[in-house]
N, C-alpha and C. Protein backbone atom coordinates (compact mmCIF):
# COMPACT_ATOMS: atom_id res chain seq x y z
N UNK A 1 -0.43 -28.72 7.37
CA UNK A 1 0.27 -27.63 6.71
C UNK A 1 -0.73 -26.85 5.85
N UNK A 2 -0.70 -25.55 5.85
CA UNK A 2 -1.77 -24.75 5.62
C UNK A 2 -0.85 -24.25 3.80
N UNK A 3 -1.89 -24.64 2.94
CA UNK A 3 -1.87 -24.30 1.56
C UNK A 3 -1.45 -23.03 1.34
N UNK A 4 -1.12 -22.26 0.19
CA UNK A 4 -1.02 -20.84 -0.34
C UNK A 4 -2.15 -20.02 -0.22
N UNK A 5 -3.00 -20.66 -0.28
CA UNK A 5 -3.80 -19.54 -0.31
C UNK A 5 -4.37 -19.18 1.13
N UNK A 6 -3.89 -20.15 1.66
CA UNK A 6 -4.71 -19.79 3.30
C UNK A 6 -3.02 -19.02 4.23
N UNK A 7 -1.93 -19.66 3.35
CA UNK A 7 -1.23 -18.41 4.48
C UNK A 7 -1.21 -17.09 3.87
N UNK A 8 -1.62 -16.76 2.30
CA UNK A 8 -1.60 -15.28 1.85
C UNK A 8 -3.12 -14.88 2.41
N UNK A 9 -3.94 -15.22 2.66
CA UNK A 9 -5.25 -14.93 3.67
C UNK A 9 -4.70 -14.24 5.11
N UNK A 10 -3.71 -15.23 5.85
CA UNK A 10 -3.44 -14.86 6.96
C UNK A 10 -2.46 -14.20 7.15
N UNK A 11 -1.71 -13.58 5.64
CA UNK A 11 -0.44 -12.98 6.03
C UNK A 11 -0.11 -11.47 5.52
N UNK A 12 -1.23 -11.72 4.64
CA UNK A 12 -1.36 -10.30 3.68
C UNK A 12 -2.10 -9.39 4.17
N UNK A 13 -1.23 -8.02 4.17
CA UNK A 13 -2.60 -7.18 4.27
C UNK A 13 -3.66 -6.49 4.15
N UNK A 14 -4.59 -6.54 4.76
CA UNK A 14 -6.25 -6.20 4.42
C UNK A 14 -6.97 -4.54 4.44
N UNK A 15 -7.16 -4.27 3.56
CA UNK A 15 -7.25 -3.10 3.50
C UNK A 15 -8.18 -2.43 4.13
N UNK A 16 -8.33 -1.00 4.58
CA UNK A 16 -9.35 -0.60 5.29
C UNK A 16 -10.59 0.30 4.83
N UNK A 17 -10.30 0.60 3.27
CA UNK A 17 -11.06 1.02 2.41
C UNK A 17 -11.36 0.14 1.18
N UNK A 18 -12.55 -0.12 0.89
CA UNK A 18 -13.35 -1.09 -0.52
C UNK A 18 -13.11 -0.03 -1.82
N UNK A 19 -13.15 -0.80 -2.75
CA UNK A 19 -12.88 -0.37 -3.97
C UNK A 19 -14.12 0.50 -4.26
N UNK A 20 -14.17 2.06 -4.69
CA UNK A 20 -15.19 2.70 -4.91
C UNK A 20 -15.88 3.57 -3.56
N UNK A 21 -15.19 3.39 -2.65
CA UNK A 21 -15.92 4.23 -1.57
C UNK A 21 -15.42 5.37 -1.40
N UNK A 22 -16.33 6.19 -1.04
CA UNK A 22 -16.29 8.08 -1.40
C UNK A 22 -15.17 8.46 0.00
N UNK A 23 -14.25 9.12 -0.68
CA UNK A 23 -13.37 9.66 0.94
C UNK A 23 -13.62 11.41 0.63
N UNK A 24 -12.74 11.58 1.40
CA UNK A 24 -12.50 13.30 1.35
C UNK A 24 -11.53 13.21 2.29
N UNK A 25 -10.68 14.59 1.87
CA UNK A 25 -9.44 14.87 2.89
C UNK A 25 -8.71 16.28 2.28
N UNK A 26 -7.35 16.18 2.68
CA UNK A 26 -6.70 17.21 2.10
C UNK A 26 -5.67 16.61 1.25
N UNK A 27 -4.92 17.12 0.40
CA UNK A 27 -3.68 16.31 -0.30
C UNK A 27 -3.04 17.85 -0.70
N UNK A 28 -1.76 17.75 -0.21
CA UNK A 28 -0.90 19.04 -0.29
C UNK A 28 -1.52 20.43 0.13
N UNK A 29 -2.36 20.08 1.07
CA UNK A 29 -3.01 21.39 1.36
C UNK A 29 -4.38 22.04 0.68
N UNK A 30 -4.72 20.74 -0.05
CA UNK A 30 -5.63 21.08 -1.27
C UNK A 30 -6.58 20.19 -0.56
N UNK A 31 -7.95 20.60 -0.44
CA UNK A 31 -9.34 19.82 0.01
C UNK A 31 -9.88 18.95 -1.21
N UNK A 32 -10.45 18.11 -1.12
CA UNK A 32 -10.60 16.77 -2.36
C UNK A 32 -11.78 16.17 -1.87
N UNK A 33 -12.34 15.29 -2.46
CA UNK A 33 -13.44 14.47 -2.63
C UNK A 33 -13.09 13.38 -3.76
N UNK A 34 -13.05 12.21 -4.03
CA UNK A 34 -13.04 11.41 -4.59
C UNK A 34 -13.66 9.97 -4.27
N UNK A 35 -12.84 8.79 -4.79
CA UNK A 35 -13.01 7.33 -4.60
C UNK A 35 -11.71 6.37 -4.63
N UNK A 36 -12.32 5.62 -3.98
CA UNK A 36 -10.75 5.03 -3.94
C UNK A 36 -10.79 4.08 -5.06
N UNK A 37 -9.79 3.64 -5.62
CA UNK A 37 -9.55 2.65 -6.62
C UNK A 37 -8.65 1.72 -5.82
N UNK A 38 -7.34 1.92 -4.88
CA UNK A 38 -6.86 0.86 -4.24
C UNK A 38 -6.77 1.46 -2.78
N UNK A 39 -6.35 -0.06 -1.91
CA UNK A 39 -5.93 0.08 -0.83
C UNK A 39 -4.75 -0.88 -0.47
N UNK A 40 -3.42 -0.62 -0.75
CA UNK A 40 -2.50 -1.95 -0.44
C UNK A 40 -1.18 -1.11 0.13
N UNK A 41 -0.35 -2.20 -0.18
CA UNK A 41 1.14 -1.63 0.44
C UNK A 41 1.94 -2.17 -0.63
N UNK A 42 2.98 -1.27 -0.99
CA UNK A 42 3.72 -1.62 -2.27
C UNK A 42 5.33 -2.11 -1.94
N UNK A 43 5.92 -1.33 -0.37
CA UNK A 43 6.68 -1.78 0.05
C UNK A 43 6.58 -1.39 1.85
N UNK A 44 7.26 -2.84 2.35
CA UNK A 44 7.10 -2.35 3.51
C UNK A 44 7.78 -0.97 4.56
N UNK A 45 8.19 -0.52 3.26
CA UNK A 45 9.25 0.55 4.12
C UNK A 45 8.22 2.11 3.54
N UNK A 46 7.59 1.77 3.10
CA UNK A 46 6.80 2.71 2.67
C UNK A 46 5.33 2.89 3.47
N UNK A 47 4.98 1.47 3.33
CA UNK A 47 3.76 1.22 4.34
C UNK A 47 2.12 1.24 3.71
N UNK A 48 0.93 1.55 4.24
CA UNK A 48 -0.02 1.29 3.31
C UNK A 48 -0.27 2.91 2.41
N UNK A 49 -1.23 2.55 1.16
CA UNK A 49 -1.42 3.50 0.83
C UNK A 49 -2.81 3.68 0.20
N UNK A 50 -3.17 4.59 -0.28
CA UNK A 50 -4.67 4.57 -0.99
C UNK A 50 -4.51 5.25 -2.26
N UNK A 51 -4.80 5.14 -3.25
CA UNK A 51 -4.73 5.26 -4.40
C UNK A 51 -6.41 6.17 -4.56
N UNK A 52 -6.81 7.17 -5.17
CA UNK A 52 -7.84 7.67 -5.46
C UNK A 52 -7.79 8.45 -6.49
N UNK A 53 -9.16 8.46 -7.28
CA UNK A 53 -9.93 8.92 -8.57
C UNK A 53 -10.17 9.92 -8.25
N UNK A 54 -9.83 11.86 -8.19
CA UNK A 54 -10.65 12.84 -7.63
C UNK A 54 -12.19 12.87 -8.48
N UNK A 55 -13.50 13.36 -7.41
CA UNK A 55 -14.50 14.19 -8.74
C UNK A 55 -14.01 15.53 -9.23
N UNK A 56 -12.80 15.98 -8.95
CA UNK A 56 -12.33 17.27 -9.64
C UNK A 56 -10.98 17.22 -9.89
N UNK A 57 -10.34 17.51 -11.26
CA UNK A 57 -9.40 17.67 -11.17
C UNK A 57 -8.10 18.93 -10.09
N UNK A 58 -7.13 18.51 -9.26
CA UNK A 58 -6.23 20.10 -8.67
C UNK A 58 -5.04 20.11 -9.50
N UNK A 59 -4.70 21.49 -9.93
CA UNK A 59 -3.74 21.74 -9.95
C UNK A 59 -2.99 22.04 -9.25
N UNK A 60 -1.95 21.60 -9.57
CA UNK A 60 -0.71 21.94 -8.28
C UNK A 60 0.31 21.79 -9.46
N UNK A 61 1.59 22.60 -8.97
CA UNK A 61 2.77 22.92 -9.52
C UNK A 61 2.69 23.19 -11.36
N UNK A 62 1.60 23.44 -11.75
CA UNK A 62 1.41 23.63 -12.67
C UNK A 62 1.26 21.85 -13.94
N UNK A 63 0.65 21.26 -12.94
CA UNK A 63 0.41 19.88 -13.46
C UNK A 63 -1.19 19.88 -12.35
N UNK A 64 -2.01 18.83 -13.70
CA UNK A 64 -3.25 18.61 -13.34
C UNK A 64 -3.50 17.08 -12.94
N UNK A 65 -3.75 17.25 -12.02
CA UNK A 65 -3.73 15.77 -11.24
C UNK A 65 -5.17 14.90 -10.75
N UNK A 66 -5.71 13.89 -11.55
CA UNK A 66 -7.13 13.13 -11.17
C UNK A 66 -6.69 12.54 -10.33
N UNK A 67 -5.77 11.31 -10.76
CA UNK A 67 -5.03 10.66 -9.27
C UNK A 67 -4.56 10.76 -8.74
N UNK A 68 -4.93 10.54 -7.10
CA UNK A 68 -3.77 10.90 -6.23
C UNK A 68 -3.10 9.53 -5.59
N UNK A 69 -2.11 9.99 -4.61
CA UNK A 69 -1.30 8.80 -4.00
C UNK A 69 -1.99 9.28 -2.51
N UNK A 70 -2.46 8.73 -1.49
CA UNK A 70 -2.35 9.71 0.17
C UNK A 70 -2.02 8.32 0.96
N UNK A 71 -1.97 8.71 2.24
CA UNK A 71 -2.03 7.57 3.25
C UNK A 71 -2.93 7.74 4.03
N UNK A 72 -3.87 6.67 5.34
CA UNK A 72 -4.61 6.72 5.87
C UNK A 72 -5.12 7.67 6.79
N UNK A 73 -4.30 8.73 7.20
CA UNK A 73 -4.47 9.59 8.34
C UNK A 73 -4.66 10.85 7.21
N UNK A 74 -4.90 11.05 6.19
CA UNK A 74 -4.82 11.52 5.24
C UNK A 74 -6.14 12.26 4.55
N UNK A 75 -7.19 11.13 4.49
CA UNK A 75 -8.08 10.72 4.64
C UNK A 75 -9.53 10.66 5.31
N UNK A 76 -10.71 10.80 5.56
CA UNK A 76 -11.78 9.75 6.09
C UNK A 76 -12.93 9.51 5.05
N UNK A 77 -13.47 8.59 5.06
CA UNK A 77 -14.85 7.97 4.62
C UNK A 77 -15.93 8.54 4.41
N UNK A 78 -16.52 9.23 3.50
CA UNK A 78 -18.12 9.85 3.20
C UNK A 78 -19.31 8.73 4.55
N UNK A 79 -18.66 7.55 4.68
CA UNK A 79 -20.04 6.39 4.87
C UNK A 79 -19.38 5.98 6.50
N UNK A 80 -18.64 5.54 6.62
CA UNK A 80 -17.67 5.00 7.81
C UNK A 80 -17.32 6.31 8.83
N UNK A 81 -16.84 7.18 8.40
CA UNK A 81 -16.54 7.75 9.12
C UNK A 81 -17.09 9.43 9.80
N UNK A 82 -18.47 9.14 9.09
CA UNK A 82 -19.22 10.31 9.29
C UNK A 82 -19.92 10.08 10.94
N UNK A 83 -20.02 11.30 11.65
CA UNK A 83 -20.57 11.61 12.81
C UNK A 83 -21.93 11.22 13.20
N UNK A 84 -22.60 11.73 11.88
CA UNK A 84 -24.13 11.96 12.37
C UNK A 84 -24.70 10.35 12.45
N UNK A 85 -25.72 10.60 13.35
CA UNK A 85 -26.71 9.60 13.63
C UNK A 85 -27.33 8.95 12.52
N UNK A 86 -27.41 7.88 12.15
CA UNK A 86 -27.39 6.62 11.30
C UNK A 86 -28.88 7.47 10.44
N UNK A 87 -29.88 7.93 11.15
CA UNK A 87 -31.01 8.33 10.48
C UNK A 87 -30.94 9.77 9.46
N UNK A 88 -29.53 9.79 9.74
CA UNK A 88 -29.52 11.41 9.28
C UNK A 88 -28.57 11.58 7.62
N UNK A 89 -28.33 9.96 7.62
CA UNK A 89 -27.08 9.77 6.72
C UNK A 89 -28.00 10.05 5.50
């Protein structure tokens, strides 16, 4: 019989962004650059999410927003998900 900590190992899920890694994307139509601070799921009916630090604050609706909420398709990676050839990074 497999302990607590080895079925929350095998049952929980694993995120696809590390704490601190540079993304970029859009959020409400607005282009961004930041870092992530999380990667989890808060409910399953909601699904995963990413939590990020912008380097700029956006306004939107007349509120100034550092953190955002996005989801994965949302998103890509400064490091992971860039094109160019490994020598060019």
């Amino acid at each position: 019989m497999a302990n607590v900590a080895e079925y929350f190992e095998k049952n929980r899920y694993h995120g696809s962004y590390e704490f601190g890694e540079r993304v970029f994307g859009y959020w409400n139509n607005v282009p961004f650059v930041g870092s992530v601070g999380s990667d989890s799921v808060i409910s399953e009916e909601e699904g995963p999410r990413i939590t990020v630090t912008l380097d700029l604050p956006i306004l939107l609706d007349g509120k100034v927003n550092n953190v955002i909420i996005v989801k994965h398709k949302d998103i890509k990676s400064l490091l992971h998900d860039y094109d160019a050839p490994e020598a060019d990074r």
